[in-house]
N, C-alpha and C. Protein backbone atom coordinates (compact mmCIF):
# COMPACT_ATOMS: atom_id res chain seq x y z
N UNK A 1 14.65 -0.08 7.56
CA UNK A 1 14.80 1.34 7.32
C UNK A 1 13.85 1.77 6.20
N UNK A 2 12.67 2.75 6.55
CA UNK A 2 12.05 3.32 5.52
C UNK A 2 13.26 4.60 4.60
N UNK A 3 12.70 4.17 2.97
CA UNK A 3 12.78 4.87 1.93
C UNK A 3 12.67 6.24 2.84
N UNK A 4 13.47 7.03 2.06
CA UNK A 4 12.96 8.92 2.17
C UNK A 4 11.64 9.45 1.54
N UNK A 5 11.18 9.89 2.69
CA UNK A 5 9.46 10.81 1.91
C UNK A 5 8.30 9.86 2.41
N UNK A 6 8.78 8.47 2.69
CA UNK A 6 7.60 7.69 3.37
C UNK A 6 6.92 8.05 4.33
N UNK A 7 5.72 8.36 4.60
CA UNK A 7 4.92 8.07 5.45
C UNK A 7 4.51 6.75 5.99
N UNK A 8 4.51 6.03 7.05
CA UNK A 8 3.84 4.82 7.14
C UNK A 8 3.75 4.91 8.87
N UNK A 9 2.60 4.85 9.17
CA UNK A 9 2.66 4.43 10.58
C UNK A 9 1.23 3.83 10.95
N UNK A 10 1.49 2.91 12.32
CA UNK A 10 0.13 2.33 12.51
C UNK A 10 -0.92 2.68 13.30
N UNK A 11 -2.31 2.20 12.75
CA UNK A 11 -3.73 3.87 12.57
C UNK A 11 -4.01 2.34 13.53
N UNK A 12 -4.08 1.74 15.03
CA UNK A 12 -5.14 1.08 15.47
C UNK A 12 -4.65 -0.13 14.80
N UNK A 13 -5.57 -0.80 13.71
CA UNK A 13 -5.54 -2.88 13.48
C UNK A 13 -4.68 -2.35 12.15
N UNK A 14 -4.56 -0.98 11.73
CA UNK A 14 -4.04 -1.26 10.35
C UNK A 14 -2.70 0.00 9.86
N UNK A 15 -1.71 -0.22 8.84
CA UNK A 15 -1.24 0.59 9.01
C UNK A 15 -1.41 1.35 7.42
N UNK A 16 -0.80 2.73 7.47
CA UNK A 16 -0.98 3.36 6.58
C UNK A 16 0.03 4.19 5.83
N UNK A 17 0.18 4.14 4.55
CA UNK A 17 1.20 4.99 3.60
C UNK A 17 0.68 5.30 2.49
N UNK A 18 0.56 7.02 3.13
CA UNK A 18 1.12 7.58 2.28
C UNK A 18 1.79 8.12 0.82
N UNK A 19 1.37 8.02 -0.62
CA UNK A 19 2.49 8.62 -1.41
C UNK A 19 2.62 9.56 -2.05
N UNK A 20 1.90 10.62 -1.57
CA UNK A 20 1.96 11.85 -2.26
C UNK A 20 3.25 12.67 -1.97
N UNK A 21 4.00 12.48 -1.23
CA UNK A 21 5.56 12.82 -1.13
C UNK A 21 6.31 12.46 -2.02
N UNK A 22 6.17 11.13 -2.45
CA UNK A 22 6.95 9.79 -3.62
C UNK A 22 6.39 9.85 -4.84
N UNK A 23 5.28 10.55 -5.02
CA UNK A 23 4.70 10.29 -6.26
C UNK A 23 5.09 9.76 -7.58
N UNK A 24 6.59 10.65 -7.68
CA UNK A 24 7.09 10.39 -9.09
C UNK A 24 8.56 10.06 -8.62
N UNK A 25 8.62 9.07 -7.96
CA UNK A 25 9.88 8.42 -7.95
C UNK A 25 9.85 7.19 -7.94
N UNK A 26 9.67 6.49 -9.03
CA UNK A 26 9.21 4.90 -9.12
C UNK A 26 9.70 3.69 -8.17
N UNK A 27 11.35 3.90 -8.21
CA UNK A 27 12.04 3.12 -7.10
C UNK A 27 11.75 2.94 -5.80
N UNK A 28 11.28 3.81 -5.14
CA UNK A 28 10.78 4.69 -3.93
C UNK A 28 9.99 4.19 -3.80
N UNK A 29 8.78 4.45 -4.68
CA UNK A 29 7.30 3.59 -4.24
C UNK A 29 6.90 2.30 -4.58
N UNK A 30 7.82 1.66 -5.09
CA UNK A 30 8.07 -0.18 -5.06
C UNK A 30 8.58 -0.31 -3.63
N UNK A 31 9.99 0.68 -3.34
CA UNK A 31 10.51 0.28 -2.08
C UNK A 31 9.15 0.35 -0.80
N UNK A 32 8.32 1.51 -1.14
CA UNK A 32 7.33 1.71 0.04
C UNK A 32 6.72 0.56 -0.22
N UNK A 33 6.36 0.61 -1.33
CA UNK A 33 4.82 -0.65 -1.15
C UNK A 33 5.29 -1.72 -0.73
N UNK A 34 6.22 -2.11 -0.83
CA UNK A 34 7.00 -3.68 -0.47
C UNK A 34 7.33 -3.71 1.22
N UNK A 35 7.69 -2.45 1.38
CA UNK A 35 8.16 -2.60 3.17
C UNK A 35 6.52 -2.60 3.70
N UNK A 36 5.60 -2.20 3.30
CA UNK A 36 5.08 -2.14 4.31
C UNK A 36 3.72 -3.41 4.26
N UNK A 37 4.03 -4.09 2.86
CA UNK A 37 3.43 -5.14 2.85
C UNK A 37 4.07 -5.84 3.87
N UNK A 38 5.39 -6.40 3.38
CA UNK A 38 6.49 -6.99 4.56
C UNK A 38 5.85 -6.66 6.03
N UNK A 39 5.76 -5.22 6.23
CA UNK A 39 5.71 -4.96 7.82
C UNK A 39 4.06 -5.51 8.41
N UNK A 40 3.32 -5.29 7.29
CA UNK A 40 1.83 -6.20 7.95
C UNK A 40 1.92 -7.65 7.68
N UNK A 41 2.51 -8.20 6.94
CA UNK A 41 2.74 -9.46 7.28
C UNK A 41 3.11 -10.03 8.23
N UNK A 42 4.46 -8.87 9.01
CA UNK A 42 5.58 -9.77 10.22
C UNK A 42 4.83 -9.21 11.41
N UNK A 43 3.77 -8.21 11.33
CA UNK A 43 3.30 -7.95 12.15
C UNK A 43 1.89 -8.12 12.50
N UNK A 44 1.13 -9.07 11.61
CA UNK A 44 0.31 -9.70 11.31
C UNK A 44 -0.71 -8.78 11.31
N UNK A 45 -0.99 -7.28 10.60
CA UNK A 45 -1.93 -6.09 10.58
C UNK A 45 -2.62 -6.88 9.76
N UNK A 46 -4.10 -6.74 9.86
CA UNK A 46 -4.89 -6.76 8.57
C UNK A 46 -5.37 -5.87 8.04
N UNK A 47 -4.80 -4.92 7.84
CA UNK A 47 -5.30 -3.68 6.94
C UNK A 47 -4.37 -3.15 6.77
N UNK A 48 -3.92 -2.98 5.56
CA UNK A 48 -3.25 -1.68 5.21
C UNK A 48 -4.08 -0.40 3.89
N UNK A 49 -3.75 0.66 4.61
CA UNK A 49 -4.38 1.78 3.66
C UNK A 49 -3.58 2.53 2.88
N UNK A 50 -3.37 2.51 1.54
CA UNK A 50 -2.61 3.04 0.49
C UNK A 50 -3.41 4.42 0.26
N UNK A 51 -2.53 5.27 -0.20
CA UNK A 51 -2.97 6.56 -0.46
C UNK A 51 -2.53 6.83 -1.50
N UNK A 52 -3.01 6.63 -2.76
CA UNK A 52 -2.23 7.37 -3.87
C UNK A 52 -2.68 8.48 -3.72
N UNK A 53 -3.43 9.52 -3.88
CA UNK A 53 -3.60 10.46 -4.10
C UNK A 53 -5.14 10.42 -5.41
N UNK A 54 -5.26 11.57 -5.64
CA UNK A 54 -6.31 11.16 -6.57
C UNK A 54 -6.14 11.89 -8.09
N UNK A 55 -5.21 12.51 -7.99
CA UNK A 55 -4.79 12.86 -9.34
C UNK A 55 -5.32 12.73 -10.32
N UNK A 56 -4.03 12.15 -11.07
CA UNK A 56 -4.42 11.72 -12.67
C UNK A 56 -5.18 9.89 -12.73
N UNK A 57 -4.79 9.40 -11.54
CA UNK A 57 -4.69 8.12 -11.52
C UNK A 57 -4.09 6.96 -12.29
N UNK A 58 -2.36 7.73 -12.33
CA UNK A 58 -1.63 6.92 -13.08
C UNK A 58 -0.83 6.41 -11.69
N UNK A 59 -0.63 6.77 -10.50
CA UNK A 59 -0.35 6.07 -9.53
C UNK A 59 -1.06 4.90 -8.66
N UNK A 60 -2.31 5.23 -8.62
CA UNK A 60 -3.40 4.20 -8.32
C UNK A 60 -3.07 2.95 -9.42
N UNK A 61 -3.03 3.23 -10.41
CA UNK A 61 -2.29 2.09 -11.21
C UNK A 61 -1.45 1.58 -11.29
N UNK A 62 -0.36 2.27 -10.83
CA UNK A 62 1.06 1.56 -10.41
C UNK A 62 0.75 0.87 -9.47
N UNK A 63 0.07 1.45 -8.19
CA UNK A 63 -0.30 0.46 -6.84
C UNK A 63 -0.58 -0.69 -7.32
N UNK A 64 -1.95 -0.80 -8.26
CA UNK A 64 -2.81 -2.29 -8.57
C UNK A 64 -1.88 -2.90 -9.12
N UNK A 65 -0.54 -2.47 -9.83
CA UNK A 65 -0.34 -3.39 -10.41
C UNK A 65 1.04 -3.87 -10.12
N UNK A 66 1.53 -3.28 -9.28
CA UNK A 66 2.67 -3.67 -7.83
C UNK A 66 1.36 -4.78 -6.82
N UNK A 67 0.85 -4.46 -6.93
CA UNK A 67 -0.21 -5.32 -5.72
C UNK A 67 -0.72 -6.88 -6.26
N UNK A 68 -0.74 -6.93 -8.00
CA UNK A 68 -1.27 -7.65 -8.63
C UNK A 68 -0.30 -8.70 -9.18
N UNK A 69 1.05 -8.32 -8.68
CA UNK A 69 2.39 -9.40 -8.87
C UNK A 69 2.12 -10.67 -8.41
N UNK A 70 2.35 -11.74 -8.80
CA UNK A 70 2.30 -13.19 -8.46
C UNK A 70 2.50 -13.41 -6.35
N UNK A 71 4.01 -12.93 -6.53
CA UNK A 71 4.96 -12.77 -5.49
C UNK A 71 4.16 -12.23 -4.04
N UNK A 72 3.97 -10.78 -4.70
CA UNK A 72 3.26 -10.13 -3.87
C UNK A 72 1.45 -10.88 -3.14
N UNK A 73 0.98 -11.05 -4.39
CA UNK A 73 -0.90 -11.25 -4.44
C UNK A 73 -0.28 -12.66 -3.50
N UNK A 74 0.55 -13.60 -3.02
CA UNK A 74 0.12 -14.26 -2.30
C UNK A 74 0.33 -14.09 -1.11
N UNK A 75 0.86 -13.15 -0.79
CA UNK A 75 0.73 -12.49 0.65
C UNK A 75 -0.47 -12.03 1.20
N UNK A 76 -1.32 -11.23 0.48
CA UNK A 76 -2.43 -10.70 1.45
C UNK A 76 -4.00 -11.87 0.45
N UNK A 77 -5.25 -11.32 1.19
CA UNK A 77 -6.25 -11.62 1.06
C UNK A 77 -6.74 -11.39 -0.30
N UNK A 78 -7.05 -9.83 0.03
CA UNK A 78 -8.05 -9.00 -0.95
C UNK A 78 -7.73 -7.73 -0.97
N UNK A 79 -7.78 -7.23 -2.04
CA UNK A 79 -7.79 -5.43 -2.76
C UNK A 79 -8.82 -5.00 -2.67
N UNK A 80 -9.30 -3.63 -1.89
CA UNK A 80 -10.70 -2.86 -2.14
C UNK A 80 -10.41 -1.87 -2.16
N UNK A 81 -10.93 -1.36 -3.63
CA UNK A 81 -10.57 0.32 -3.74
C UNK A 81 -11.92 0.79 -3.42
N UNK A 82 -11.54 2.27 -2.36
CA UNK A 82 -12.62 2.78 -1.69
C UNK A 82 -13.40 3.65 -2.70
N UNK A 83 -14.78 2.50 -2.53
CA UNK A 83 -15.85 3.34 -3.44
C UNK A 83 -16.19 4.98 -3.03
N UNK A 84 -16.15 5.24 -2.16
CA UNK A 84 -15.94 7.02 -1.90
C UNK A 84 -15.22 7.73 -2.18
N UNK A 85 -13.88 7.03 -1.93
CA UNK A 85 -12.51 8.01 -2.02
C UNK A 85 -11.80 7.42 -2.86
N UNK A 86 -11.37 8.06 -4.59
CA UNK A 86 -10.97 7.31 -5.55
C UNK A 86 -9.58 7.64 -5.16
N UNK A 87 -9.01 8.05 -4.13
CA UNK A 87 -7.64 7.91 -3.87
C UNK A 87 -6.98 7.44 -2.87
N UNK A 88 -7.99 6.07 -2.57
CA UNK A 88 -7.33 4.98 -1.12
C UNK A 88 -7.74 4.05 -1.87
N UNK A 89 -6.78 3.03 -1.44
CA UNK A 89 -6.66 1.32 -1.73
C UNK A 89 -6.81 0.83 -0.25
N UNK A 90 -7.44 -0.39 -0.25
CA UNK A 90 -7.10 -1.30 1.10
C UNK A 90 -6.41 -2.17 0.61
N UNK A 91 -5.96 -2.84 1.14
CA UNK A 91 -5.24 -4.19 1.48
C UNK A 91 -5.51 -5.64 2.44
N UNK A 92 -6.37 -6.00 2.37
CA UNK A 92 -6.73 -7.40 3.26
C UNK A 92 -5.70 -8.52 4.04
N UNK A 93 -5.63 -8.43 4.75
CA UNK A 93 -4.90 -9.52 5.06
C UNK A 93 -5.48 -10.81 6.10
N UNK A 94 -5.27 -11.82 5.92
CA UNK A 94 -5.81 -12.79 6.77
C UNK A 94 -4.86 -14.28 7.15
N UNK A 95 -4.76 -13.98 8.09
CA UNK A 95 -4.10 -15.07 8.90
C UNK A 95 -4.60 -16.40 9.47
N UNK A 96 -3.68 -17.38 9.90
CA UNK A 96 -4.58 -18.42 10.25
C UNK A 96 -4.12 -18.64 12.21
């Protein structure tokens, strides 16, 4: 069951959320970022696209550093924040 205000659905090889709905509800956007790591894992996506928004970029920082957890970082590949758009993250994932 997605959190309230989530966006997440899947774009093709990868899926995508959303948090400019969640912005300032901290609980919320641990709960998002975690389900939908979970959901490209069990569903073996390799891409997921984070949207903070581009604000202040105090949420882009919460992402990196929800993303940069022990727990978490051994789930996916690699982090690439999009050199164009300072308000998307990727997410890598790679399977064997």
């Amino acid at each position: 069951m997605r959190p309230a205000g989530q966006r997440c659905r899947p774009s093709g090889v990868k899926l995508k959320l959303d948090l400019h709905e969640i912005y300032n509800r901290g609980d919320d956007i641990d709960r998002a970022l975690r389900a939908v790591i979970d959901e490209a894992v069990e569903k073996k996506v390799r891409l997921v696209e984070i949207i903070p928004g581009k604000g202040s970029g105090q949420l882009k920082k919460r992402v990196l550093r929800f993303l940069d957890q022990k727990e978490i970082k051994a789930l996916y590949d690699r982090v690439e924040k999009d050199s164009r758009n300072f308000g998307r993250i990727f997410v890598h994932f790679r399977y064997k």
